[in-house]
Protein backbone atom coordinates (compact mmCIF):
# COMPACT_ATOMS: atom_id res chain seq x y z
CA UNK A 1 135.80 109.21 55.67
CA UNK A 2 135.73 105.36 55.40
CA UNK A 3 133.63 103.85 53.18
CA UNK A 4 131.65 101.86 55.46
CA UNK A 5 130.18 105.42 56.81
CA UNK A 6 128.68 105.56 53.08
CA UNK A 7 124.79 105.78 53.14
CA UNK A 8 125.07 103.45 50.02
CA UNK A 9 127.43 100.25 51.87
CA UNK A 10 125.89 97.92 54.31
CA UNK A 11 127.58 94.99 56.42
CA UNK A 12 126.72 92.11 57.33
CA UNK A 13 128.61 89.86 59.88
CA UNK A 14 128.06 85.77 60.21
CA UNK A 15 130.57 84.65 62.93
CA UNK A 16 134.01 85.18 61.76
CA UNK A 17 132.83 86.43 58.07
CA UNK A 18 132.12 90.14 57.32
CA UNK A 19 130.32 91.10 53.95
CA UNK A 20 130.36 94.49 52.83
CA UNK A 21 127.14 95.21 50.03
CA UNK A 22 127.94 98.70 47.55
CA UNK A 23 124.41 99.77 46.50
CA UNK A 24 125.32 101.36 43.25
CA UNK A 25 123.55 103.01 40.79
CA UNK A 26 124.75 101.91 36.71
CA UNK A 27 125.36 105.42 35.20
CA UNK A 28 126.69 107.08 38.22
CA UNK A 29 130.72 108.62 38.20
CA UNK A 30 130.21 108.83 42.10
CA UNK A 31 129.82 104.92 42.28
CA UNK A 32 132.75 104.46 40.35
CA UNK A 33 134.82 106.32 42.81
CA UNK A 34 133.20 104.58 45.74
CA UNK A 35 133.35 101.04 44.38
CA UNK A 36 137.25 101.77 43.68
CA UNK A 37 137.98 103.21 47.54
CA UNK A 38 136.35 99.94 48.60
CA UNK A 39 138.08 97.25 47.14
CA UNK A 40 141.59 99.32 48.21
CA UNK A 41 140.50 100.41 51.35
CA UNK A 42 139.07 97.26 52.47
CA UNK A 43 141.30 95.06 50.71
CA UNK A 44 139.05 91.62 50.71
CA UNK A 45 139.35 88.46 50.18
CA UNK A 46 137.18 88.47 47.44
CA UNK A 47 134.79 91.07 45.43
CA UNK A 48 131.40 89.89 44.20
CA UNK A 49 129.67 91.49 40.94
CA UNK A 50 126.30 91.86 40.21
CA UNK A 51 127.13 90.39 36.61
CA UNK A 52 126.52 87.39 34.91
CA UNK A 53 129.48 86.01 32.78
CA UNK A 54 127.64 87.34 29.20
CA UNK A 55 127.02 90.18 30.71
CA UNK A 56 130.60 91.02 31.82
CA UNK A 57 131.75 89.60 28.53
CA UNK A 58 129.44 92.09 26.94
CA UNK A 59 130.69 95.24 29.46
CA UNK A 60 134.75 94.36 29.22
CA UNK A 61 134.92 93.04 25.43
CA UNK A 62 132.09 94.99 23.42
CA UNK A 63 134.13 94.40 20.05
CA UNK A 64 132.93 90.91 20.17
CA UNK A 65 129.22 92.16 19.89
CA UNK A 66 130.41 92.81 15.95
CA UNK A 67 131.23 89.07 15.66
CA UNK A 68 127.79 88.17 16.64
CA UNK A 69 126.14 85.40 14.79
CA UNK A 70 122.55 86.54 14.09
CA UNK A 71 121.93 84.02 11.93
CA UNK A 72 122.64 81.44 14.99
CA UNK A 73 120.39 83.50 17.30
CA UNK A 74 117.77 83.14 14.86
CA UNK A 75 117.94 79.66 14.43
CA UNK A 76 118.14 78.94 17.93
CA UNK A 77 115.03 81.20 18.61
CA UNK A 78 116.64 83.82 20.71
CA UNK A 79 115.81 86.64 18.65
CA UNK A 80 113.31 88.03 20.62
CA UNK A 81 115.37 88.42 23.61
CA UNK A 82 118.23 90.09 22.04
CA UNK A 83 115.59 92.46 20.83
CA UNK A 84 114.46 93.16 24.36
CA UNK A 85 118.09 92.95 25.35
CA UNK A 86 118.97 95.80 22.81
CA UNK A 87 115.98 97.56 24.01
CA UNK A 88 117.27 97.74 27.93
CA UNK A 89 120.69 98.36 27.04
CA UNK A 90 119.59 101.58 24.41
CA UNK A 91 117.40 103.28 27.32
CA UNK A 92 120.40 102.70 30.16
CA UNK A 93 122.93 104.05 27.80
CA UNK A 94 120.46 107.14 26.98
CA UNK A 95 120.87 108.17 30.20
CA UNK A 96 124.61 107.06 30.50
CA UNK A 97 125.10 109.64 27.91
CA UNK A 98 123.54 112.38 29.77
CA UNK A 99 125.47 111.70 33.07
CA UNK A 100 128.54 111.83 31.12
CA UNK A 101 129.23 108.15 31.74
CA UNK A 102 129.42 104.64 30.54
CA UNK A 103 126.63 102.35 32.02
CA UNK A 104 127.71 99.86 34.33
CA UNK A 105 130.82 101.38 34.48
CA UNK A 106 131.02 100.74 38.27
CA UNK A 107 130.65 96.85 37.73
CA UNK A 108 133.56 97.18 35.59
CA UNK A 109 135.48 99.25 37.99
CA UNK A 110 135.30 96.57 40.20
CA UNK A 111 136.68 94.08 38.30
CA UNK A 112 139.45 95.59 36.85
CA UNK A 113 140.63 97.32 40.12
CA UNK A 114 140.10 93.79 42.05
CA UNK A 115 142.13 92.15 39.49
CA UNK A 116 145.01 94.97 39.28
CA UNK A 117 145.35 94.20 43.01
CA UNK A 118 145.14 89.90 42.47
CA UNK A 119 141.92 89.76 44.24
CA UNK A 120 139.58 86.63 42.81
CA UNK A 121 136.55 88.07 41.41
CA UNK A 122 133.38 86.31 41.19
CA UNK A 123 130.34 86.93 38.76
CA UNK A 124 127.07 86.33 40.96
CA UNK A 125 123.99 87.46 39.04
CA UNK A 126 121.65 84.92 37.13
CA UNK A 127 121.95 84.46 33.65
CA UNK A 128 120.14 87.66 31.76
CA UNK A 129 118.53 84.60 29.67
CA UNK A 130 117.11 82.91 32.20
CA UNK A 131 115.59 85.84 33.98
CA UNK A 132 114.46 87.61 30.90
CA UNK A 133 112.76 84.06 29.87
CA UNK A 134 111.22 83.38 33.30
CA UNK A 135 109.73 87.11 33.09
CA UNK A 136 108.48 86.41 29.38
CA UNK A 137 106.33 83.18 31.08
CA UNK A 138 104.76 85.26 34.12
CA UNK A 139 103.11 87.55 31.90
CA UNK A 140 99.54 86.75 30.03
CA UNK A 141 99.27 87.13 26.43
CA UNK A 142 97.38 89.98 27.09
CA UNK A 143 100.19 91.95 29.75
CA UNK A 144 102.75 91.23 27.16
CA UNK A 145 101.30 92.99 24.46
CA UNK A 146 100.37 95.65 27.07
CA UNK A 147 104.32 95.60 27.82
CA UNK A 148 105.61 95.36 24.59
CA UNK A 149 103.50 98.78 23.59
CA UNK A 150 104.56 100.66 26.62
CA UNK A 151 108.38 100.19 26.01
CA UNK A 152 108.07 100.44 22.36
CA UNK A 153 106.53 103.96 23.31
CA UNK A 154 108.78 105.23 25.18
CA UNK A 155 111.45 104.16 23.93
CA UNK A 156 111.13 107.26 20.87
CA UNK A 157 110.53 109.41 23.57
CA UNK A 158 113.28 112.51 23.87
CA UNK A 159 112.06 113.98 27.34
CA UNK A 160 114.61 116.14 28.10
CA UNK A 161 116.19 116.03 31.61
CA UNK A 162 116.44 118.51 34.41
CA UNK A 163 119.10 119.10 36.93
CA UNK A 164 117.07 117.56 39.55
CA UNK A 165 116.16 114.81 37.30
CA UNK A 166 120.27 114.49 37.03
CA UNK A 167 121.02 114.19 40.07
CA UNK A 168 118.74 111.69 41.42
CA UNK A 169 119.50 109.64 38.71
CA UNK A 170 123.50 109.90 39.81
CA UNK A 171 122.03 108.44 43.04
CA UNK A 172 119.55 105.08 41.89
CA UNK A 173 120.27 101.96 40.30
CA UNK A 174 118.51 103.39 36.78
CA UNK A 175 117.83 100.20 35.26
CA UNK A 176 116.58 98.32 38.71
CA UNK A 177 114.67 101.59 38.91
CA UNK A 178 112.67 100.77 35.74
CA UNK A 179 111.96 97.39 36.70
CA UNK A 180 110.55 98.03 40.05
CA UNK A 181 107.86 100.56 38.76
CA UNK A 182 107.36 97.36 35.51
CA UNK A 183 107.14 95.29 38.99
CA UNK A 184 104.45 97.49 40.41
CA UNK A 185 102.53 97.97 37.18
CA UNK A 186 102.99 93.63 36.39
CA UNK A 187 103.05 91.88 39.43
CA UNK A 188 104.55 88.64 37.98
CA UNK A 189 107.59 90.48 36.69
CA UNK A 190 108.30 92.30 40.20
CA UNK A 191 109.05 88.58 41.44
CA UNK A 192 111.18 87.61 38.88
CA UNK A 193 113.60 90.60 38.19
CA UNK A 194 113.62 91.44 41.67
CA UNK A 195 112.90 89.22 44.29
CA UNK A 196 113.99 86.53 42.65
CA UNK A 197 117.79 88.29 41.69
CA UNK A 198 117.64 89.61 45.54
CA UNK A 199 117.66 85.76 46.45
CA UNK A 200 120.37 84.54 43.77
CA UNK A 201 122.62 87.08 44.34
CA UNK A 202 122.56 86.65 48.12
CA UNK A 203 122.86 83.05 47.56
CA UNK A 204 126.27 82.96 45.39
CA UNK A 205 127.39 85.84 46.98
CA UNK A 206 127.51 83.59 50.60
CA UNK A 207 128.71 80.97 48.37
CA UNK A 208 131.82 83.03 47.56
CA UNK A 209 135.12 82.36 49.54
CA UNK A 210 136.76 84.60 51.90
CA UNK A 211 136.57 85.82 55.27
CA UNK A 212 135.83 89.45 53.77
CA UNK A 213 134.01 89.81 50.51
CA UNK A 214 132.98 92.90 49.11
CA UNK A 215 129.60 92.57 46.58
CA UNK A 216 129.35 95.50 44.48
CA UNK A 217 125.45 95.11 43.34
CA UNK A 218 122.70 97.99 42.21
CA UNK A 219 121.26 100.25 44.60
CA UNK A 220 117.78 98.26 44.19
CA UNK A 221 119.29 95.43 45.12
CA UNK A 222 120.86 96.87 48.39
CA UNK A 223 117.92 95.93 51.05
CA UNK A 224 116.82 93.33 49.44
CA UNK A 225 120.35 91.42 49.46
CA UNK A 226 120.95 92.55 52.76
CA UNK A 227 117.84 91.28 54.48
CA UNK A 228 118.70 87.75 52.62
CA UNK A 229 122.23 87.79 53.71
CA UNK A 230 121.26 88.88 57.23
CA UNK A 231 118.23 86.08 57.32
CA UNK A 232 120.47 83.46 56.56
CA UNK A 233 117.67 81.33 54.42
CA UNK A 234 119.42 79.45 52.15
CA UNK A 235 117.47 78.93 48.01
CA UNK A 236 117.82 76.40 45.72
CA UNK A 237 120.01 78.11 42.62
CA UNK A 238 118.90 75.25 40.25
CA UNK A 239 115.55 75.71 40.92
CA UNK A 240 116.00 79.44 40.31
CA UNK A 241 117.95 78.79 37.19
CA UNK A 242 115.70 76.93 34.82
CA UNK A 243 113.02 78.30 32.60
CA UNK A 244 109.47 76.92 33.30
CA UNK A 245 107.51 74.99 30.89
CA UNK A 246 104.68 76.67 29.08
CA UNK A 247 101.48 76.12 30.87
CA UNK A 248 98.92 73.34 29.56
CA UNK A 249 96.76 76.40 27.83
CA UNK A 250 99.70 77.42 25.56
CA UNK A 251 100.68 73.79 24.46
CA UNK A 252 96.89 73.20 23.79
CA UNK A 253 96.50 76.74 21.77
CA UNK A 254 99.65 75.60 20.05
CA UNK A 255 98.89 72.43 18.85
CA UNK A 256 94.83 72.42 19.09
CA UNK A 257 94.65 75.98 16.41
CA UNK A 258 96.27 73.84 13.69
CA UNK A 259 94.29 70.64 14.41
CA UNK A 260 91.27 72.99 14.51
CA UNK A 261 91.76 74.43 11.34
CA UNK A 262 92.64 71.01 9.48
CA UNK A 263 89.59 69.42 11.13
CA UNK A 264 87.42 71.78 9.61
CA UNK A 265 89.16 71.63 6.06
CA UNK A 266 88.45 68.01 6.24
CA UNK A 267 84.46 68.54 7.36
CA UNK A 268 83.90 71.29 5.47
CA UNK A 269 85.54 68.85 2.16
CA UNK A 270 83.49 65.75 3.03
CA UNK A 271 80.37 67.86 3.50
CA UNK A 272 80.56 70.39 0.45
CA UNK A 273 83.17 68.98 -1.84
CA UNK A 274 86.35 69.42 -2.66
CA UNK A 275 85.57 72.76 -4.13
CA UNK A 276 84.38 74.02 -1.33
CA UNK A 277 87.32 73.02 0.68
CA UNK A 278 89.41 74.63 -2.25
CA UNK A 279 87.83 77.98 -1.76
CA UNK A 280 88.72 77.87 2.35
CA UNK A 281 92.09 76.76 2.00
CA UNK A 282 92.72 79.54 -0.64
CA UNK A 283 91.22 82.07 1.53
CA UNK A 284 93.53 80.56 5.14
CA UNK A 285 96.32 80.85 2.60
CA UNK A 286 95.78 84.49 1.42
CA UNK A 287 94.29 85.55 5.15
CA UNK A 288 97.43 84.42 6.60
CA UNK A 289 100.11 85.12 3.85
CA UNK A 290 99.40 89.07 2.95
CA UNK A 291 99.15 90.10 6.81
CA UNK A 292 102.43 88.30 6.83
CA UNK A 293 103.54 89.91 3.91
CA UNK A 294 102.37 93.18 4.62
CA UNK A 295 104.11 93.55 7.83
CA UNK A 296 107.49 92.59 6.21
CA UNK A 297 106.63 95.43 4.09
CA UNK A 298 106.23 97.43 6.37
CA UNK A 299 109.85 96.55 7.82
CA UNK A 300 111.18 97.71 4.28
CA UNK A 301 112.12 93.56 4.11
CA UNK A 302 113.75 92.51 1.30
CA UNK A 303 111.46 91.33 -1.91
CA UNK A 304 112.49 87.59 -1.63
CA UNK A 305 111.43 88.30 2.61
CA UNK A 306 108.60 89.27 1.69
CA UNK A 307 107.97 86.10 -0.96
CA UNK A 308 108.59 83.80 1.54
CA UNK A 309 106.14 85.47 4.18
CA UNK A 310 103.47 85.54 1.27
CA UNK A 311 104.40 81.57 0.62
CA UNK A 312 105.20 79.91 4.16
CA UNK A 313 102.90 81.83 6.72
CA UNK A 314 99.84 79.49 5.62
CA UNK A 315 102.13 76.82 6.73
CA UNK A 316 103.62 78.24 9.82
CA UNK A 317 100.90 78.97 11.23
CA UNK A 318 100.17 75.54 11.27
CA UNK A 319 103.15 74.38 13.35
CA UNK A 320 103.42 75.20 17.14
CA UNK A 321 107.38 74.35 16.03
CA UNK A 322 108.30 77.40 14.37
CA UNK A 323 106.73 80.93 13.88
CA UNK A 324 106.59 82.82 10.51
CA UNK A 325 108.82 85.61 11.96
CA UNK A 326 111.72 83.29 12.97
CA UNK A 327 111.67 81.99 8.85
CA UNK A 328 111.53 85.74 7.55
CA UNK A 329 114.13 86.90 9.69
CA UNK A 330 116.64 84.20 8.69
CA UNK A 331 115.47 85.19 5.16
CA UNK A 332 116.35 88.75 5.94
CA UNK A 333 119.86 88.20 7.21
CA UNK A 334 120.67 85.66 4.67
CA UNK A 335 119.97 88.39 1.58
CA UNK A 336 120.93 91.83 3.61
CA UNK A 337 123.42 90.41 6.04
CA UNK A 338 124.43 93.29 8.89
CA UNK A 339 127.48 95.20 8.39
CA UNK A 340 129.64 95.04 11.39
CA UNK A 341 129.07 99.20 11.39
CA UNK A 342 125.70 98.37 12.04
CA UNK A 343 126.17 95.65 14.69
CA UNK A 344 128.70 98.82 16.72
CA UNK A 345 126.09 101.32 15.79
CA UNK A 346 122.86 99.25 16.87
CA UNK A 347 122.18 100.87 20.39
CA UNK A 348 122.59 104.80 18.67
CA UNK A 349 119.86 103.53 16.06
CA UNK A 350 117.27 101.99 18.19
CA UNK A 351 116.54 105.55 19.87
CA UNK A 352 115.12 106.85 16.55
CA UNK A 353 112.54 105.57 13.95
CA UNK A 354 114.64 106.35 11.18
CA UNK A 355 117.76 104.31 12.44
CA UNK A 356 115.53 101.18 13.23
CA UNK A 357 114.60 101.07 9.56
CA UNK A 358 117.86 101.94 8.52
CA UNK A 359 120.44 99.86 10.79
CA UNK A 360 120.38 95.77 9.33
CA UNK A 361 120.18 94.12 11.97
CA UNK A 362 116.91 96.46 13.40
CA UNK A 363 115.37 95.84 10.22
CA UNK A 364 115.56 92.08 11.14
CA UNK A 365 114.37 92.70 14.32
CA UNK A 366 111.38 94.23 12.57
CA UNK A 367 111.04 92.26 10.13
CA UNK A 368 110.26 89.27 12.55
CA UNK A 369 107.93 91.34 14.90
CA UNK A 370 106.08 93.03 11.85
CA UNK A 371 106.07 89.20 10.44
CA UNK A 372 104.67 87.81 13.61
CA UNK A 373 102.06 90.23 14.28
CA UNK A 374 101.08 90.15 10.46
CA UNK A 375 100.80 86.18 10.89
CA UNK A 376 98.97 86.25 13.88
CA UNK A 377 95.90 88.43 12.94
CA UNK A 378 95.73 86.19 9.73
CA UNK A 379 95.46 82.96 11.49
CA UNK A 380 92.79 84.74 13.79
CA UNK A 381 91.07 85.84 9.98
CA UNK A 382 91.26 82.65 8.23
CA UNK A 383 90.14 80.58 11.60
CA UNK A 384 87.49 82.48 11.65
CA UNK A 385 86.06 82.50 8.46
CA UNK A 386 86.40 78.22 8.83
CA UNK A 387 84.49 78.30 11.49
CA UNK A 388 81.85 80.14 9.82
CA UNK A 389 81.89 77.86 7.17
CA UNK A 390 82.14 74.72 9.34
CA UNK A 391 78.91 75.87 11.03
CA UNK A 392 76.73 78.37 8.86
């Protein structure tokens, strides 16, 4: 049977062009075999991948993830999403291990086997950056908390899986799967991890040369990339490839907190003395150092970590520039570096509380968001007992 009789493959024609979408699903053997009997069946003139060029880098070289530099990520702030990153990848390969195979092994397939046969190959799908940063800014503060609690929980869960629940998931896209029921549950994110992709990936996918292309994209994608295709609307892939600003409320909370809390230093000093004033900025200090410190703790951080949460959160948390968790993590991986077992070993650990705490480069990861929250209820603490100062 060809494969354009396939309840998974959909074509779309535009005057001498013919495009031929493979809906597959990331931890399925059966798309493997399907996305292979396309390419050499159909023999285009080029195959388009729903993968961006980190992500493929990621997929075809995963040795190089051991010569990560964490201590770059940290200083360029991009901690958090290789956290989340880490995160998505440890649930997809959970269930790549019980279907017996690698996810996104189809993507992969269809590179290799339309480079084995000299056939250009192009890499359509947004950067994971960009998306994951654009989803970050449609959420409240509120829905990402909400967020991050949900997929922390589940994440430890070990819900076993039943034939049925096999062989459905043999048949879906598993990780566009998740993100359409995060859509439904957060609006905002339902726009940017899947409308959104639908759009860019239609877009560079018409972009692509050839009379006959074959895009090789997950099954959520399938309708969604077809109606664009078929519709012919054309988007603007700048537009959809930048990161918005903050909104005026978070530039005002991030600057107007540590004015606030100066201004009131400075009141509270003219008005009761210098004393006075003494006593509040020992207590901001202490409210916002031992939170700090005790979440670092908590991460089993190292001793000096923990000093320099103690010492630096009263100050961080009077810059908008730089958080307290983005200091004690660099801390962290300066004095217990990763091994590069650990960086290999990362995804097995993150399933199970007692391999976040013991893999390095989790414990940074913690270490930062234990940090974070830690500073964050402090500043909350010691604003509040200014305030009461300032006006009781």
């Amino acid at each position: 049977m060809s494969v354009l009789a396939s309840e998974d493959v959909r074509v779309v024609r535009s005057g001498d062009r013919e495009i031929v979408v493979v809906g597959t699903a990331h931890v399925s053997r059966e798309s493997v075999e399907l996305v292979r009997r396309a390419i050499e069946e159909l023999r285009p003139d080029a195959v388009a991948i729903e993968l961006d060029p980190r992500r493929y880098e990621a997929l075809a070289y995963p040795e190089r993830f051991e010569a990560l530099d964490l201590r770059q990520v940290i200083r360029t702030r991009q901690l958090a999403t290789l956290g989340l990153n880490l995160a998505l990848a440890a649930y997809q390969r959970s269930l790549g291990v019980a279907l017996g195979v690698k996810p996104g092994a189809e993507l992969l397939e269809a590179a290799r086997t339309a480079e084995q046969a000299g056939i250009p190959v192009a890499l359509c799908d947004r950067d994971v950056r960009v998306t994951l940063r654009r989803a970050w800014r449609a959420l409240s503060f509120w829905k990402r908390t909400v967020l991050l609690s949900s997929f922390s929980a589940a994440l430890f869960e070990r819900e076993s899986l039943s034939e049925d629940d096999l062989r459905e998931l043999r048949r879906t896209d598993v990780l566009s799967r998740l993100l359409a029921e995060l859509g439904e549950a957060f609006p905002g994110l339902k726009t940017v991890l899947i409308d959104e992709r639908d759009a860019f990936l239609a877009e560079r996918i018409r972009e692509t040369p050839g009379r006959r292309l074959v895009a090789v994209v997950g099954a959520g994608h399938l309708e969604g990339i077809t109606r664009a295709l078929e519709g012919g609307e054309r988007v603007d892939l700048a537009a959809l490839s930048t990161t918005p600003p903050p909104s005026p409320w978070t530039r005002i909370l991030g600057w107007g907190i540590p004015a606030l809390v100066l201004l009131s230093l400075f009141v509270i000093g003219l008005r009761d003395g210098g004393a006075v004033a003494g006593q509040n900025v020992a207590f901001f200090a202490l409210a916002t150092g031992l939170p700090s410190a005790a979440g670092t703790v908590l991460a089993l951080g190292h001793p000096a970590t923990v000093l320099s949460a103690l010492l630096l959160a009263p100050l961080t948390a009077l810059s908008p520039l730089i958080g307290i968790g983005h200091v004690t993590a660099l801390v962290q991986s300066w004095v217990r570096p990763p091994l590069v077992r650990e960086l290999s070993s990362a995804l097995d650990d993150l399933g199970s509380a007692a391999g976040l705490w013991r893999n390095r480069l989790l414990r940074v990861l913690l270490v930062f968001v234990l940090s974070t929250l830690g500073g964050i209820v402090g500043t909350w603490v010691g604003g509040a007992r200014l305030l009461a100062s300032l006006f009781g």
